[in-house]
PDB file of N, CA and C in Angstrom:
ATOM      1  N   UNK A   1       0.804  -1.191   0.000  1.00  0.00           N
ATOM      2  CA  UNK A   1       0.000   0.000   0.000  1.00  0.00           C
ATOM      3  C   UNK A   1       0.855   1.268   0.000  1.00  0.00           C
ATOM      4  N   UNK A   2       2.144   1.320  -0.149  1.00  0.00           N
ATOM      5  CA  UNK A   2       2.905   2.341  -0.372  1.00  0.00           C
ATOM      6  C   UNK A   2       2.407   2.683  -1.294  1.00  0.00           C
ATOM      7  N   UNK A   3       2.166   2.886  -2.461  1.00  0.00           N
ATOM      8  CA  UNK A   3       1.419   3.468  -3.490  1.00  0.00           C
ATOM      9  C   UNK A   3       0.450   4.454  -3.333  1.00  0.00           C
ATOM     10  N   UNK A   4       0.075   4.245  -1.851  1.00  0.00           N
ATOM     11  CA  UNK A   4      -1.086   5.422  -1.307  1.00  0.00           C
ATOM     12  C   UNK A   4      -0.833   6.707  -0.875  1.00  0.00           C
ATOM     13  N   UNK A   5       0.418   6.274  -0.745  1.00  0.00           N
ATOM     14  CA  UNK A   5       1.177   7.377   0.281  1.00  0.00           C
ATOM     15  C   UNK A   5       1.433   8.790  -0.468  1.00  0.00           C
ATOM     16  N   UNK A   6       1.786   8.454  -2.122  1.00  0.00           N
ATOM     17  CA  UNK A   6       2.077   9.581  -2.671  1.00  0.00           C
ATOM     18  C   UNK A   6       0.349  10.668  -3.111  1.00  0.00           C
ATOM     19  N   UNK A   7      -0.451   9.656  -2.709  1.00  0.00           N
ATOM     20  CA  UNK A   7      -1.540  10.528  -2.823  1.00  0.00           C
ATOM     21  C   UNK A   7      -2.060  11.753  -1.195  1.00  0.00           C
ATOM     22  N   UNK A   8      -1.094  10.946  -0.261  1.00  0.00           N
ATOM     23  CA  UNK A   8      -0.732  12.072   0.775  1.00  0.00           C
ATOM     24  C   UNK A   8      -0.218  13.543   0.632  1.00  0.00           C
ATOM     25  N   UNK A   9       0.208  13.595  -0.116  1.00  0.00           N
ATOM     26  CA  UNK A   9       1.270  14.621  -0.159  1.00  0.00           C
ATOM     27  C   UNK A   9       0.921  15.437  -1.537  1.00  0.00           C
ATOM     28  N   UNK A  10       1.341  16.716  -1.003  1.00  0.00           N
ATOM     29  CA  UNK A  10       1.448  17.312  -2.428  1.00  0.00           C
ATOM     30  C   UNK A  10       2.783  18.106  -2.514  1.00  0.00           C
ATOM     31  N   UNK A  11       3.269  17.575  -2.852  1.00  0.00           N
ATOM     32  CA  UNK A  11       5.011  18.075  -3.529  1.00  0.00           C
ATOM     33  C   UNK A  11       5.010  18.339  -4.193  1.00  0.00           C
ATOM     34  N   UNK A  12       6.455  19.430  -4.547  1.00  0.00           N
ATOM     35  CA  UNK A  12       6.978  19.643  -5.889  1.00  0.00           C
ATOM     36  C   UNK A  12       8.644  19.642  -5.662  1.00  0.00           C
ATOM     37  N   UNK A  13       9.364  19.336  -6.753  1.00  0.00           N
ATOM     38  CA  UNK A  13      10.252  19.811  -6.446  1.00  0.00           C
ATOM     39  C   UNK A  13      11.109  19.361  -5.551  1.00  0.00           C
ATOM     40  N   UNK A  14      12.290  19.527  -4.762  1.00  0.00           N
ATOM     41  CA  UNK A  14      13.269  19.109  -3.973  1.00  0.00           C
ATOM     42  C   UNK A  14      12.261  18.015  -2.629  1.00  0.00           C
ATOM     43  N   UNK A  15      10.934  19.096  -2.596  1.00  0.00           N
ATOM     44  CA  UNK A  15      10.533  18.281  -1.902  1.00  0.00           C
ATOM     45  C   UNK A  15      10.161  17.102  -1.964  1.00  0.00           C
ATOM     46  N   UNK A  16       9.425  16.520  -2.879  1.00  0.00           N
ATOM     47  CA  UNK A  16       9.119  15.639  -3.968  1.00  0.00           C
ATOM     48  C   UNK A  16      10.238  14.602  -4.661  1.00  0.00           C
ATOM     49  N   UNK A  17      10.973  14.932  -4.974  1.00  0.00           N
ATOM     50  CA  UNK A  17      12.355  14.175  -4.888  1.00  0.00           C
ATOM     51  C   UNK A  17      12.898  13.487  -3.295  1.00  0.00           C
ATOM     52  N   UNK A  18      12.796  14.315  -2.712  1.00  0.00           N
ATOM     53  CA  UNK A  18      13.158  13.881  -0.901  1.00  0.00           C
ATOM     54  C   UNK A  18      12.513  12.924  -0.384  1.00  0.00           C
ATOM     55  N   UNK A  19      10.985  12.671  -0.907  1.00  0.00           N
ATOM     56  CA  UNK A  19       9.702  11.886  -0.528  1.00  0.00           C
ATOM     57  C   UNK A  19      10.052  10.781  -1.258  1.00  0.00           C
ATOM     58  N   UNK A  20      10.057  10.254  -2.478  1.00  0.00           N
ATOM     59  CA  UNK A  20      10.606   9.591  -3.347  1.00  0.00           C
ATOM     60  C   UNK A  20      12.101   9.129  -2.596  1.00  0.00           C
ATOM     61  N   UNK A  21      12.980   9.441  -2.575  1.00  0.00           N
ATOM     62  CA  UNK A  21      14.015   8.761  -2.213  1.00  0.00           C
ATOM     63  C   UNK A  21      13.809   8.053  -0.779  1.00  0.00           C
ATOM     64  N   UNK A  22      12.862   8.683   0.202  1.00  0.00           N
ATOM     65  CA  UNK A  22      12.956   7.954   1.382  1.00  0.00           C
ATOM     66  C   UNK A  22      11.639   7.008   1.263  1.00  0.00           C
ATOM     67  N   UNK A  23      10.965   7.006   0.251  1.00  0.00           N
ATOM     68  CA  UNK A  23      10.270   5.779  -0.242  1.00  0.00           C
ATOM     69  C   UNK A  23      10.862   5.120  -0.923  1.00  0.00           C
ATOM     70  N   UNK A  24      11.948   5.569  -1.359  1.00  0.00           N
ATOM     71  CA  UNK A  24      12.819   4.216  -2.123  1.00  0.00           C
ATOM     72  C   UNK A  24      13.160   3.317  -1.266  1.00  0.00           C
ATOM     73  N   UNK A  25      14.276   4.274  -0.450  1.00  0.00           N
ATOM     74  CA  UNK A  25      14.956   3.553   0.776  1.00  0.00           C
ATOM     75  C   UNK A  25      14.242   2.728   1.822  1.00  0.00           C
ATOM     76  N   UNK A  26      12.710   2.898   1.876  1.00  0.00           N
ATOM     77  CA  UNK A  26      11.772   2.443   2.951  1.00  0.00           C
ATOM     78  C   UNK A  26      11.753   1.104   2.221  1.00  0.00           C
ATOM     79  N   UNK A  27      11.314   1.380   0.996  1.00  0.00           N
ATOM     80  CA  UNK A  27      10.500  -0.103  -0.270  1.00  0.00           C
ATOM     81  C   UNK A  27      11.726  -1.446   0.141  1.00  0.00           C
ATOM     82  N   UNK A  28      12.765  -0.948  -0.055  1.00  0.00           N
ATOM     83  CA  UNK A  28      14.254  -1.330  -0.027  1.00  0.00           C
ATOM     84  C   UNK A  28      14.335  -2.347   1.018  1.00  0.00           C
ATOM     85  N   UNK A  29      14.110  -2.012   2.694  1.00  0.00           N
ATOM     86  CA  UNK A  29      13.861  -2.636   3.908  1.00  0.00           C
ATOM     87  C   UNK A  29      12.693  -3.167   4.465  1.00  0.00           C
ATOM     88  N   UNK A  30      11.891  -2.822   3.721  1.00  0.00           N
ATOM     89  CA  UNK A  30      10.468  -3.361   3.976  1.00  0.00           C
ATOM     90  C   UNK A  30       9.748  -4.724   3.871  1.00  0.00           C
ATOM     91  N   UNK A  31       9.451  -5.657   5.345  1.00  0.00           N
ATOM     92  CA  UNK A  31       8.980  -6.874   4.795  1.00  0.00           C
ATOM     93  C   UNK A  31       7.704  -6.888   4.358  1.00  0.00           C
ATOM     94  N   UNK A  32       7.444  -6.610   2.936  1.00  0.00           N
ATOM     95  CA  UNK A  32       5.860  -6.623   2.788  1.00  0.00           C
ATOM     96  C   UNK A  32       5.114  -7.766   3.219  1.00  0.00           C
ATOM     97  N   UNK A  33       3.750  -7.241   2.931  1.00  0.00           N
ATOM     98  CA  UNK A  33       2.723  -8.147   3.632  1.00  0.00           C
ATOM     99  C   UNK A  33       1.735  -7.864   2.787  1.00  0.00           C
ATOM    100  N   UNK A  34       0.906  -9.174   2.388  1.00  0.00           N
ATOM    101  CA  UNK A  34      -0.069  -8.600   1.308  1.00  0.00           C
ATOM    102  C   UNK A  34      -0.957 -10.471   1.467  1.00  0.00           C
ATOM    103  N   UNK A  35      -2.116 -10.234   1.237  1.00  0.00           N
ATOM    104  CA  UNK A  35      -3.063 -11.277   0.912  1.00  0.00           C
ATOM    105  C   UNK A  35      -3.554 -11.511  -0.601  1.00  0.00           C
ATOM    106  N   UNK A  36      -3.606 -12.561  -1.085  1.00  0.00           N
ATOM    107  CA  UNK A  36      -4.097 -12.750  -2.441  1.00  0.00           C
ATOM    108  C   UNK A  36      -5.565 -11.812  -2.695  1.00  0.00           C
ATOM    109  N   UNK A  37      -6.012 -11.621  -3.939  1.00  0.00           N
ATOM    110  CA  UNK A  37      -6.312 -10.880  -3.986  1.00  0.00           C
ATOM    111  C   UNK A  37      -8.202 -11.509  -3.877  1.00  0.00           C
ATOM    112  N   UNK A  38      -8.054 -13.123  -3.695  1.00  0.00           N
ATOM    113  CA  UNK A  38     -10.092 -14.127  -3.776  1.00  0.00           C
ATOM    114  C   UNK A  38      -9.762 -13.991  -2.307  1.00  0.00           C
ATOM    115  N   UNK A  39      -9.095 -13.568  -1.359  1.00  0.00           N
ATOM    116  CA  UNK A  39      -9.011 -13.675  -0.404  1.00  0.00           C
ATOM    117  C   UNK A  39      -9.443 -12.202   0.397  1.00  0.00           C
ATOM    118  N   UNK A  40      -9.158 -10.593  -0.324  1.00  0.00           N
ATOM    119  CA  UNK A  40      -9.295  -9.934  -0.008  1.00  0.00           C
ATOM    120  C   UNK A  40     -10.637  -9.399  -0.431  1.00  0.00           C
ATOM    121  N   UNK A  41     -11.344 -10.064  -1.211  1.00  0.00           N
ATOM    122  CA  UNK A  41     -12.802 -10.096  -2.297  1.00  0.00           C
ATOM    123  C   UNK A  41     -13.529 -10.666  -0.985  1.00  0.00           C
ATOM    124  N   UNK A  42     -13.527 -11.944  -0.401  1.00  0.00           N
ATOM    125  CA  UNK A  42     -14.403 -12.076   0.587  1.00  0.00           C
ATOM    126  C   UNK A  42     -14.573 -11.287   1.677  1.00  0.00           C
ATOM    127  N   UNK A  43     -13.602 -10.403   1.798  1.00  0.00           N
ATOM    128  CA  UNK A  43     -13.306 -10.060   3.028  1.00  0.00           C
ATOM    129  C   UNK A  43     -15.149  -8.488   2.878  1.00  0.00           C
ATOM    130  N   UNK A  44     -15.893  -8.505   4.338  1.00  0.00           N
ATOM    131  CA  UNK A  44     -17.330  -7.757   4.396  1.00  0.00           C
ATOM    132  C   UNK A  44     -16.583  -6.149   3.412  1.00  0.00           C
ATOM    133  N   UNK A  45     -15.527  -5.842   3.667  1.00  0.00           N
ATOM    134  CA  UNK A  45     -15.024  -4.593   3.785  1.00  0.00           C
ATOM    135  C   UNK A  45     -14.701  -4.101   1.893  1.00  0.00           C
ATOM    136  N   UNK A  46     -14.802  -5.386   0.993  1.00  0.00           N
ATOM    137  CA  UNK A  46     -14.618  -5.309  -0.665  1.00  0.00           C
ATOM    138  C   UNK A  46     -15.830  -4.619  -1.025  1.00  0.00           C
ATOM    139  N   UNK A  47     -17.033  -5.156  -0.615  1.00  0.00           N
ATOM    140  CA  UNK A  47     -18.168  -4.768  -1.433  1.00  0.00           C
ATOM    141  C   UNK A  47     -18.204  -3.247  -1.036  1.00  0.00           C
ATOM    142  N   UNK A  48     -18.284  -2.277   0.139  1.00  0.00           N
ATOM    143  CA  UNK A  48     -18.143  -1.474   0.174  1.00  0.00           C
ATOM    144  C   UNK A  48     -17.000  -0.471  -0.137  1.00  0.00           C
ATOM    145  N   UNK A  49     -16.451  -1.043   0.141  1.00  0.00           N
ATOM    146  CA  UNK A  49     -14.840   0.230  -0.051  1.00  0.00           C
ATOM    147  C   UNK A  49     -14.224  -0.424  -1.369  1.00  0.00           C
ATOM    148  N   UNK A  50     -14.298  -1.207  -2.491  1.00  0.00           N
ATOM    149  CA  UNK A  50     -13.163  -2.057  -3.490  1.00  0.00           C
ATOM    150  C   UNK A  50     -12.150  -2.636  -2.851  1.00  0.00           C
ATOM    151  N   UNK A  51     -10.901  -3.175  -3.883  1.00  0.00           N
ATOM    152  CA  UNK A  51     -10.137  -3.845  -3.544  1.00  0.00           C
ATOM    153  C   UNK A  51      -8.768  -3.455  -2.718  1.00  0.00           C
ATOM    154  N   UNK A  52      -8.340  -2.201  -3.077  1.00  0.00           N
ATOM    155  CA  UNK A  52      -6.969  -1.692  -2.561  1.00  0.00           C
ATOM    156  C   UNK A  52      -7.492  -1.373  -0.581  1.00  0.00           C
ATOM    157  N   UNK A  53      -8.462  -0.522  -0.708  1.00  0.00           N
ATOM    158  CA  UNK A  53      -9.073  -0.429   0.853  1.00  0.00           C
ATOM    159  C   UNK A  53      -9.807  -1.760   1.371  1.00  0.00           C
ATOM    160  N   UNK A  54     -10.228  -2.867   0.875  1.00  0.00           N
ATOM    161  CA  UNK A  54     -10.443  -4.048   1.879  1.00  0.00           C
ATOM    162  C   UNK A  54      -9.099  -4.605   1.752  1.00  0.00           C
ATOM    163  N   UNK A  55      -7.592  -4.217   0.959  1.00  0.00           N
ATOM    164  CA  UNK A  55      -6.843  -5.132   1.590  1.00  0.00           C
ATOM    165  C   UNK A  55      -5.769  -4.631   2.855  1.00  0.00           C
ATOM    166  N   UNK A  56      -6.113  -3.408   2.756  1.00  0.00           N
ATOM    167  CA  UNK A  56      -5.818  -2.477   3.793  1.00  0.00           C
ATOM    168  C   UNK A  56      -6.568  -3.215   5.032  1.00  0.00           C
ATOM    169  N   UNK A  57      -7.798  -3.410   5.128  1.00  0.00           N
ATOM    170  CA  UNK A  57      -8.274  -4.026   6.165  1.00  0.00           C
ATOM    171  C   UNK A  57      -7.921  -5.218   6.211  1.00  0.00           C
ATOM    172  N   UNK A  58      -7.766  -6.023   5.516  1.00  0.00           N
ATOM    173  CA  UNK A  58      -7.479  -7.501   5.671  1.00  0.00           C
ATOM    174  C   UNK A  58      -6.027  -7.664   5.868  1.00  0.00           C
ATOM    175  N   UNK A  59      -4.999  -7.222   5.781  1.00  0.00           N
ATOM    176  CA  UNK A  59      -3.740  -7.443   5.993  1.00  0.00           C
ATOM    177  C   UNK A  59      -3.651  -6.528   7.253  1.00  0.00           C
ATOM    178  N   UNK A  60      -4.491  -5.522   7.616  1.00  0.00           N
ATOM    179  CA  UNK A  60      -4.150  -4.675   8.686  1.00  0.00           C
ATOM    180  C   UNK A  60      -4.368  -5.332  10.295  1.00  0.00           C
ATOM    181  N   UNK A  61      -5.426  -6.237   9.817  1.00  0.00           N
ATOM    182  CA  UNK A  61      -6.568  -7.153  10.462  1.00  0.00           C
ATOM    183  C   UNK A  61      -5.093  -7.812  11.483  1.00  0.00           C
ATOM    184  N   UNK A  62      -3.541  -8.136  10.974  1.00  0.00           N
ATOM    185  CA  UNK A  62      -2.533  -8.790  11.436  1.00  0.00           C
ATOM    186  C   UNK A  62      -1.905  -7.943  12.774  1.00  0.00           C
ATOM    187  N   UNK A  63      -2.377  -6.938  13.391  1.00  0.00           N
ATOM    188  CA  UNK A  63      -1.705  -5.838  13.800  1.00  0.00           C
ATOM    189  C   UNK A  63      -1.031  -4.970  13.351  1.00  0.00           C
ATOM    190  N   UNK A  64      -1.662  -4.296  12.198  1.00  0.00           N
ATOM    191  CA  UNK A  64      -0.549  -3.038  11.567  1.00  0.00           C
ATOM    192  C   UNK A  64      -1.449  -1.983  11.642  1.00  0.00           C
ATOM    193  N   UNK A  65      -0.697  -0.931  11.624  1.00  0.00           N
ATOM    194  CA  UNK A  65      -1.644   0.310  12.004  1.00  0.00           C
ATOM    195  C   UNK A  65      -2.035   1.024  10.684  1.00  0.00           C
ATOM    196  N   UNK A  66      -2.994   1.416  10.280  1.00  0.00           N
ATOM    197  CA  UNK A  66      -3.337   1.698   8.889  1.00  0.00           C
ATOM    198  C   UNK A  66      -3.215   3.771   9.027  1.00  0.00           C
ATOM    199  N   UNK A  67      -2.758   4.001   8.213  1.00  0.00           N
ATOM    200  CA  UNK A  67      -2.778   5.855   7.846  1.00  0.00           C
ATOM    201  C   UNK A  67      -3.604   6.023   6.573  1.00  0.00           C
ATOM    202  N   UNK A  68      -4.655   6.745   6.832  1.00  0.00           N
ATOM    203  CA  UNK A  68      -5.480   7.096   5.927  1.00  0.00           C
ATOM    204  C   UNK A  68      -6.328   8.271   5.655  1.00  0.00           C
ATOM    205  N   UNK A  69      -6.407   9.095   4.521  1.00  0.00           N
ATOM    206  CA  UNK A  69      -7.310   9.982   4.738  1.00  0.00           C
ATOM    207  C   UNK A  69      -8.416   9.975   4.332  1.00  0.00           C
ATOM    208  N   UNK A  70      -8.462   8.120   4.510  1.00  0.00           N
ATOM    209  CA  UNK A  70     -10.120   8.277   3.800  1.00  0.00           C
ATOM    210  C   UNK A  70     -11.208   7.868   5.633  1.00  0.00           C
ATOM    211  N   UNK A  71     -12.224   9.266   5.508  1.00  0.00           N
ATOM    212  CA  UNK A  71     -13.166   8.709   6.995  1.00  0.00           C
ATOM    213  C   UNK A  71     -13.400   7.818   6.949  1.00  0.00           C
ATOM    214  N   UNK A  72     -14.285   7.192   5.946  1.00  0.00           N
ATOM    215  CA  UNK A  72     -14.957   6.211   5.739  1.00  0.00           C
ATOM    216  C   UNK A  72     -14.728   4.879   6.234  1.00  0.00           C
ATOM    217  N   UNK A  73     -13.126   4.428   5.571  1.00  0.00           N
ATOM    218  CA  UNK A  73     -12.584   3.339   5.792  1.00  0.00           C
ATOM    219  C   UNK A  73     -11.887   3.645   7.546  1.00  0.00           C
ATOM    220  N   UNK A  74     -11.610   4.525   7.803  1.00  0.00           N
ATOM    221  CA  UNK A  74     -10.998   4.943   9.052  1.00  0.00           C
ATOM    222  C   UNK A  74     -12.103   4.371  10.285  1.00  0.00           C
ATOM    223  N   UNK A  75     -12.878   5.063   9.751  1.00  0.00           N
ATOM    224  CA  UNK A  75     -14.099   4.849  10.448  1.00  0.00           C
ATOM    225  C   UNK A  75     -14.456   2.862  10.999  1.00  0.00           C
ATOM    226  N   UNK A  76     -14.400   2.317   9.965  1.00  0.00           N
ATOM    227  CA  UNK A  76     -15.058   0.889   9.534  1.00  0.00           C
ATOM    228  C   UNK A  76     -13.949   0.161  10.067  1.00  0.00           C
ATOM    229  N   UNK A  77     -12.520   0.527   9.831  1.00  0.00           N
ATOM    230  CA  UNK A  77     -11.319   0.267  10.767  1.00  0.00           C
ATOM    231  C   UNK A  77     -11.437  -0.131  12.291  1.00  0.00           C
ATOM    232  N   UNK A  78     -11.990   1.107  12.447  1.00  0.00           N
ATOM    233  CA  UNK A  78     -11.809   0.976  13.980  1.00  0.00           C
ATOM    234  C   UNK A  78     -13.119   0.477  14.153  1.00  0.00           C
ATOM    235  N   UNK A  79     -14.209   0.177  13.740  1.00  0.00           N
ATOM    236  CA  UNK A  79     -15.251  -0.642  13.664  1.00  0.00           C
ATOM    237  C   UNK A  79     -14.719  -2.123  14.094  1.00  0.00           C
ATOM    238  N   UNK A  80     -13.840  -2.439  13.613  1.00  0.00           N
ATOM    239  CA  UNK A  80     -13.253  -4.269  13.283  1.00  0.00           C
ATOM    240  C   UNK A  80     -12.146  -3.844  14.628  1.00  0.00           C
ATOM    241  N   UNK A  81     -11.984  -2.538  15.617  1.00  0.00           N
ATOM    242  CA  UNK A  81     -10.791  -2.964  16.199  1.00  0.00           C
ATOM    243  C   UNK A  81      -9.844  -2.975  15.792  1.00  0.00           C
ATOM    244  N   UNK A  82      -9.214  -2.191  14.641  1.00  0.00           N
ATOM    245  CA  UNK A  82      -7.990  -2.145  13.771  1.00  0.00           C
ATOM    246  C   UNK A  82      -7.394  -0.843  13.770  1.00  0.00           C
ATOM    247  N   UNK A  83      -6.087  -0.897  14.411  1.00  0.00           N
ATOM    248  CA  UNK A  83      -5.538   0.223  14.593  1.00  0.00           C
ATOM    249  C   UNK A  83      -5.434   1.452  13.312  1.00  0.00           C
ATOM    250  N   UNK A  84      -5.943   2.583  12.940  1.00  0.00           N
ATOM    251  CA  UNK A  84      -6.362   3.371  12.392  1.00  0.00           C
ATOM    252  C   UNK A  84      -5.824   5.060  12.888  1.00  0.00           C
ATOM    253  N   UNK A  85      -5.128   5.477  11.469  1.00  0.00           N
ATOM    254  CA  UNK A  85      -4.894   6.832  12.426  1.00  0.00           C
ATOM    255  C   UNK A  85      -5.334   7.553  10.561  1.00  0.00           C
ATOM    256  N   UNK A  86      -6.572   8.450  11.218  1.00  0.00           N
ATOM    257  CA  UNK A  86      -7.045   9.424   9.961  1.00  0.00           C
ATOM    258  C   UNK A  86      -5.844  10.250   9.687  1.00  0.00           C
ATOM    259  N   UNK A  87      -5.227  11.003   8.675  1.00  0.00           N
ATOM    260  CA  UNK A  87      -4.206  11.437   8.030  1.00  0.00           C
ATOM    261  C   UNK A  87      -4.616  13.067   8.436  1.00  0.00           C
ATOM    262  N   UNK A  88      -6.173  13.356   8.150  1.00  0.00           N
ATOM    263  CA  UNK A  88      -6.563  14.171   7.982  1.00  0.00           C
ATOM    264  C   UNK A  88      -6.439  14.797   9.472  1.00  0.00           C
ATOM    265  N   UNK A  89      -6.531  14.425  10.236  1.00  0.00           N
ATOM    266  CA  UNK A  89      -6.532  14.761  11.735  1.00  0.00           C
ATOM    267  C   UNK A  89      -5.065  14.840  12.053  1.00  0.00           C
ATOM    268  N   UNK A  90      -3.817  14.860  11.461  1.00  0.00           N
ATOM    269  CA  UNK A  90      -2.663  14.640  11.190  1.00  0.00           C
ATOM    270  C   UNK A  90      -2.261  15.882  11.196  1.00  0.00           C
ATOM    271  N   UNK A  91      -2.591  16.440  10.078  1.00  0.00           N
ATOM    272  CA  UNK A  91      -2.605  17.485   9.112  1.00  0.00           C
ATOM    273  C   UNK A  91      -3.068  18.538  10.081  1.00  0.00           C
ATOM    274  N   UNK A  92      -4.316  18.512  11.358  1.00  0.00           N
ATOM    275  CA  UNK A  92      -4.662  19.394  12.170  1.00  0.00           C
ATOM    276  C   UNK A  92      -3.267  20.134  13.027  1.00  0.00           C
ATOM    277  N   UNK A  93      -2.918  19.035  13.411  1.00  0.00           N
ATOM    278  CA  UNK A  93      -1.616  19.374  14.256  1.00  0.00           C
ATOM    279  C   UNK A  93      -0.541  20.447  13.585  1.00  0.00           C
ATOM    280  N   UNK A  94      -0.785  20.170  12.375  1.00  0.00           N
ATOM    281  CA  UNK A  94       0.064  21.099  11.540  1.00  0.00           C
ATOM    282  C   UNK A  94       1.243  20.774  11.035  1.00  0.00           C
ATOM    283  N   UNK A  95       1.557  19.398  10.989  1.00  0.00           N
ATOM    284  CA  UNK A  95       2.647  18.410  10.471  1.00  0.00           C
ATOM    285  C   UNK A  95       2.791  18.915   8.948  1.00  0.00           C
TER     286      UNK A  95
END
Protein backbone atom coordinates (compact mmCIF):
# COMPACT_ATOMS: atom_id res chain seq x y z
CA UNK A 1 0.00 0.00 0.00
CA UNK A 2 2.90 2.34 -0.37
CA UNK A 3 1.42 3.47 -3.49
CA UNK A 4 -1.09 5.42 -1.31
CA UNK A 5 1.18 7.38 0.28
CA UNK A 6 2.08 9.58 -2.67
CA UNK A 7 -1.54 10.53 -2.82
CA UNK A 8 -0.73 12.07 0.77
CA UNK A 9 1.27 14.62 -0.16
CA UNK A 10 1.45 17.31 -2.43
CA UNK A 11 5.01 18.08 -3.53
CA UNK A 12 6.98 19.64 -5.89
CA UNK A 13 10.25 19.81 -6.45
CA UNK A 14 13.27 19.11 -3.97
CA UNK A 15 10.53 18.28 -1.90
CA UNK A 16 9.12 15.64 -3.97
CA UNK A 17 12.36 14.17 -4.89
CA UNK A 18 13.16 13.88 -0.90
CA UNK A 19 9.70 11.89 -0.53
CA UNK A 20 10.61 9.59 -3.35
CA UNK A 21 14.02 8.76 -2.21
CA UNK A 22 12.96 7.95 1.38
CA UNK A 23 10.27 5.78 -0.24
CA UNK A 24 12.82 4.22 -2.12
CA UNK A 25 14.96 3.55 0.78
CA UNK A 26 11.77 2.44 2.95
CA UNK A 27 10.50 -0.10 -0.27
CA UNK A 28 14.25 -1.33 -0.03
CA UNK A 29 13.86 -2.64 3.91
CA UNK A 30 10.47 -3.36 3.98
CA UNK A 31 8.98 -6.87 4.80
CA UNK A 32 5.86 -6.62 2.79
CA UNK A 33 2.72 -8.15 3.63
CA UNK A 34 -0.07 -8.60 1.31
CA UNK A 35 -3.06 -11.28 0.91
CA UNK A 36 -4.10 -12.75 -2.44
CA UNK A 37 -6.31 -10.88 -3.99
CA UNK A 38 -10.09 -14.13 -3.78
CA UNK A 39 -9.01 -13.67 -0.40
CA UNK A 40 -9.29 -9.93 -0.01
CA UNK A 41 -12.80 -10.10 -2.30
CA UNK A 42 -14.40 -12.08 0.59
CA UNK A 43 -13.31 -10.06 3.03
CA UNK A 44 -17.33 -7.76 4.40
CA UNK A 45 -15.02 -4.59 3.79
CA UNK A 46 -14.62 -5.31 -0.66
CA UNK A 47 -18.17 -4.77 -1.43
CA UNK A 48 -18.14 -1.47 0.17
CA UNK A 49 -14.84 0.23 -0.05
CA UNK A 50 -13.16 -2.06 -3.49
CA UNK A 51 -10.14 -3.85 -3.54
CA UNK A 52 -6.97 -1.69 -2.56
CA UNK A 53 -9.07 -0.43 0.85
CA UNK A 54 -10.44 -4.05 1.88
CA UNK A 55 -6.84 -5.13 1.59
CA UNK A 56 -5.82 -2.48 3.79
CA UNK A 57 -8.27 -4.03 6.17
CA UNK A 58 -7.48 -7.50 5.67
CA UNK A 59 -3.74 -7.44 5.99
CA UNK A 60 -4.15 -4.68 8.69
CA UNK A 61 -6.57 -7.15 10.46
CA UNK A 62 -2.53 -8.79 11.44
CA UNK A 63 -1.71 -5.84 13.80
CA UNK A 64 -0.55 -3.04 11.57
CA UNK A 65 -1.64 0.31 12.00
CA UNK A 66 -3.34 1.70 8.89
CA UNK A 67 -2.78 5.85 7.85
CA UNK A 68 -5.48 7.10 5.93
CA UNK A 69 -7.31 9.98 4.74
CA UNK A 70 -10.12 8.28 3.80
CA UNK A 71 -13.17 8.71 6.99
CA UNK A 72 -14.96 6.21 5.74
CA UNK A 73 -12.58 3.34 5.79
CA UNK A 74 -11.00 4.94 9.05
CA UNK A 75 -14.10 4.85 10.45
CA UNK A 76 -15.06 0.89 9.53
CA UNK A 77 -11.32 0.27 10.77
CA UNK A 78 -11.81 0.98 13.98
CA UNK A 79 -15.25 -0.64 13.66
CA UNK A 80 -13.25 -4.27 13.28
CA UNK A 81 -10.79 -2.96 16.20
CA UNK A 82 -7.99 -2.15 13.77
CA UNK A 83 -5.54 0.22 14.59
CA UNK A 84 -6.36 3.37 12.39
CA UNK A 85 -4.89 6.83 12.43
CA UNK A 86 -7.04 9.42 9.96
CA UNK A 87 -4.21 11.44 8.03
CA UNK A 88 -6.56 14.17 7.98
CA UNK A 89 -6.53 14.76 11.73
CA UNK A 90 -2.66 14.64 11.19
CA UNK A 91 -2.60 17.48 9.11
CA UNK A 92 -4.66 19.39 12.17
CA UNK A 93 -1.62 19.37 14.26
CA UNK A 94 0.06 21.10 11.54
CA UNK A 95 2.65 18.41 10.47
Amino acid sequence: MLSQVSDLADLSGHELVAVREASRQMVERVDERFDASRIVVADATFKRFGLTDAALATVSSRGLLVLTADTHLHRALQERDIDSLNFNHVRLLGW
